[in-house]
Protein backbone atom coordinates (compact mmCIF):
# COMPACT_ATOMS: atom_id res chain seq x y z
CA UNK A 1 90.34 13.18 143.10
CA UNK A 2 93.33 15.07 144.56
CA UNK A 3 92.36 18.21 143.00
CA UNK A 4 88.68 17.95 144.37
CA UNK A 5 89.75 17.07 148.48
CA UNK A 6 92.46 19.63 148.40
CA UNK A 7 89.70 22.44 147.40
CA UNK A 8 87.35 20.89 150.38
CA UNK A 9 90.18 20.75 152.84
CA UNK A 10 90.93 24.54 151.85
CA UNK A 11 87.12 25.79 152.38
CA UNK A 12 87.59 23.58 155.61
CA UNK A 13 90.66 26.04 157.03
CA UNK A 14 89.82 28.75 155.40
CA UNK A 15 92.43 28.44 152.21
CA UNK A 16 91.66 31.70 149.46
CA UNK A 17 92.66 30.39 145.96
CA UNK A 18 94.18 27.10 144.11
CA UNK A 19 96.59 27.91 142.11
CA UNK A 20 96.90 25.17 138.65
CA UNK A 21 99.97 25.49 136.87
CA UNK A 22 100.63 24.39 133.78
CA UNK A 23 98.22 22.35 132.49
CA UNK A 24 98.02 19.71 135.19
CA UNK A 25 94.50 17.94 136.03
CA UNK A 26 90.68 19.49 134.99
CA UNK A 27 89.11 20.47 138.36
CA UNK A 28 86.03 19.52 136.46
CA UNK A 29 86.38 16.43 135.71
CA UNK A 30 83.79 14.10 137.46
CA UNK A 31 86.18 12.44 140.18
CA UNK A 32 87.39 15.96 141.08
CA UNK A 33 83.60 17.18 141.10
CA UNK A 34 82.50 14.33 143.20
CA UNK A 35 85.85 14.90 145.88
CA UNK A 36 85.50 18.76 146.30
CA UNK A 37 81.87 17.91 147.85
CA UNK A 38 80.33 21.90 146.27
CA UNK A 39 83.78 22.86 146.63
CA UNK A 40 84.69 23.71 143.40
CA UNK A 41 81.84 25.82 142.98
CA UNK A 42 82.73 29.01 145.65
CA UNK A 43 86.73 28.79 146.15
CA UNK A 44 88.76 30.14 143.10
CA UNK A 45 90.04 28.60 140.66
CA UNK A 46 93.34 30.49 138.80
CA UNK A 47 95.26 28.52 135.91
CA UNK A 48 98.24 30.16 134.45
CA UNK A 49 101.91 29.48 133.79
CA UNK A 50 104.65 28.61 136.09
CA UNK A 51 107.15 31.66 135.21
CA UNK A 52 103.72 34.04 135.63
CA UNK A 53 102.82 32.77 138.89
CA UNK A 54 106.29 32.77 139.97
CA UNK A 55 106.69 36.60 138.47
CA UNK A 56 103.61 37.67 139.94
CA UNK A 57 104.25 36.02 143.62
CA UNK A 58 107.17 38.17 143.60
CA UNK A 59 105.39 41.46 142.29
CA UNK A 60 102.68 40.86 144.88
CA UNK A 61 105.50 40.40 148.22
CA UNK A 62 103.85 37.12 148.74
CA UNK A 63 106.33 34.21 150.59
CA UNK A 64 106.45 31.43 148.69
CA UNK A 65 106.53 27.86 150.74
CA UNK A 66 107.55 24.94 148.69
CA UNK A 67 107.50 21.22 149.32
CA UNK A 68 109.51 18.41 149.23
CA UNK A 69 109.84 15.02 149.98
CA UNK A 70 113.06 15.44 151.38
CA UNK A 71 115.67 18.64 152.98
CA UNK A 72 112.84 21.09 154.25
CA UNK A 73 112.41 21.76 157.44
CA UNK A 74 109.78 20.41 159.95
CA UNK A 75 106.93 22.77 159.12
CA UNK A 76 105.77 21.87 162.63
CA UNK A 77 106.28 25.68 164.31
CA UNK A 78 106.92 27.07 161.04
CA UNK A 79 104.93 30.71 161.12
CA UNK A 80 104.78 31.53 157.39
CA UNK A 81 105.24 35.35 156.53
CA UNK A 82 101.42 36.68 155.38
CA UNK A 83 100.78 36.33 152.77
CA UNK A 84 101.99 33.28 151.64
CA UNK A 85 101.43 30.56 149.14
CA UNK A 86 102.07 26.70 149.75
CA UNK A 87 103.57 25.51 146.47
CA UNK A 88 103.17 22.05 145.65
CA UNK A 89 103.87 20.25 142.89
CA UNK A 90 102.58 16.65 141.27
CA UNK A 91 102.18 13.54 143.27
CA UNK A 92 104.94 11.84 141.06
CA UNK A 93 107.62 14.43 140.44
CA UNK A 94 107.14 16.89 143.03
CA UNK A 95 108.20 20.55 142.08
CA UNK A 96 111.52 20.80 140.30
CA UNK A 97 114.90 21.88 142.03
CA UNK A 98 114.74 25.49 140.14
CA UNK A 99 111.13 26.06 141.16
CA UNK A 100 112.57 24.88 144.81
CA UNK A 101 115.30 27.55 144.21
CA UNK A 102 113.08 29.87 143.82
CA UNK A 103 110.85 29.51 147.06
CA UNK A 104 111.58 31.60 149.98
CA UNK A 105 111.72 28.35 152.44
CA UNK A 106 111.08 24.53 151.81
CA UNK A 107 109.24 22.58 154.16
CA UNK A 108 109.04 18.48 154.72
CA UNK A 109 106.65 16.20 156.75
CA UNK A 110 108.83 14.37 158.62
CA UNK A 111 107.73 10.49 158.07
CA UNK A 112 109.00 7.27 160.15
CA UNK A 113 107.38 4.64 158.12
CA UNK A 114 108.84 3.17 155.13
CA UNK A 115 106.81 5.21 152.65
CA UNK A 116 108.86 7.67 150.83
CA UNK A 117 106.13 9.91 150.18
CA UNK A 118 102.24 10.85 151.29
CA UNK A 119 99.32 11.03 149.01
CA UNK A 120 99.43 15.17 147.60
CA UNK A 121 95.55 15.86 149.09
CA UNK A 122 96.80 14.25 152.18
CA UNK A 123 99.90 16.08 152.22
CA UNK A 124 98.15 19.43 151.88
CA UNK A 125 95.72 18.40 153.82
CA UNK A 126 98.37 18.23 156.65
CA UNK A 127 99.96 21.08 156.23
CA UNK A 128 97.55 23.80 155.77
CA UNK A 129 95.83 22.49 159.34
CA UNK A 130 99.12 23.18 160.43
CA UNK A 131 99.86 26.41 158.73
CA UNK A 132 96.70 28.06 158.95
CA UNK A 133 96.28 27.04 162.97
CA UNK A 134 93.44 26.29 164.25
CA UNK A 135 89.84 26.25 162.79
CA UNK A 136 87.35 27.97 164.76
């Protein structure tokens, strides 16, 4: 269901692409279907590898903003460099310290609560309102 809400919260702000690296989950899988509300069927869609996307950000001068759990900074205020990719990585593991290494800048939603971590649709959710700016 992640997969499916993070491609209706990107047609909601305006988000281009998803990026699926690696394997990971089948966008078309009925749960993802069901969450993207029609999503799935106009926003794009790219699997590949994680050394070609990374290769290819680079060729391409995009900024690449990774995520973690912990050390980034407050992405609240943060003005990305256009264009840019969020890079996220899976609910459990997160992305790995060399694809962190590899980012341009990390960012982390501060949290108060006990949780140590937010759902990943939630999380994006979050901060592409914040990144993007506002809807109109």
């Amino acid at each position: 269901g992640n997969v499916g809400t993070i491609l209706r919260t990107m047609d909601a702000v305006g988000a281009v692409a998803l990026y699926l690296l690696d394997g990971g989950v089948d966008p078309y899988h009925p749960t993802s279907v069901r969450a993207s509300m029609g999503a799935l069927f106009w926003k794009p869609i790219v699997r590949g590898g994680v050394d070609e996307f990374f290769s290819r950000a680079r060729r391409e001068g995009l900024q690449l903003i990774g995520t973690s759990a912990r050390g980034g900074v407050d992405p609240q205020g943060y003005a990305p460099r256009h264009p840019w990719i969020l890079v996220m990585g899976n609910e459990q593991k997160g992305l790995s310290a060399e694809q962190l290494g590899i980012c341009d800048a990390v960012i982390t939603l501060q949290m108060q609560g006990r949780a140590s971590s937010l759902n990943l649709a939630v999380a994006a959710g979050i901060l592409l309102y914040q990144m993007i700016g506002d809807v109109k």
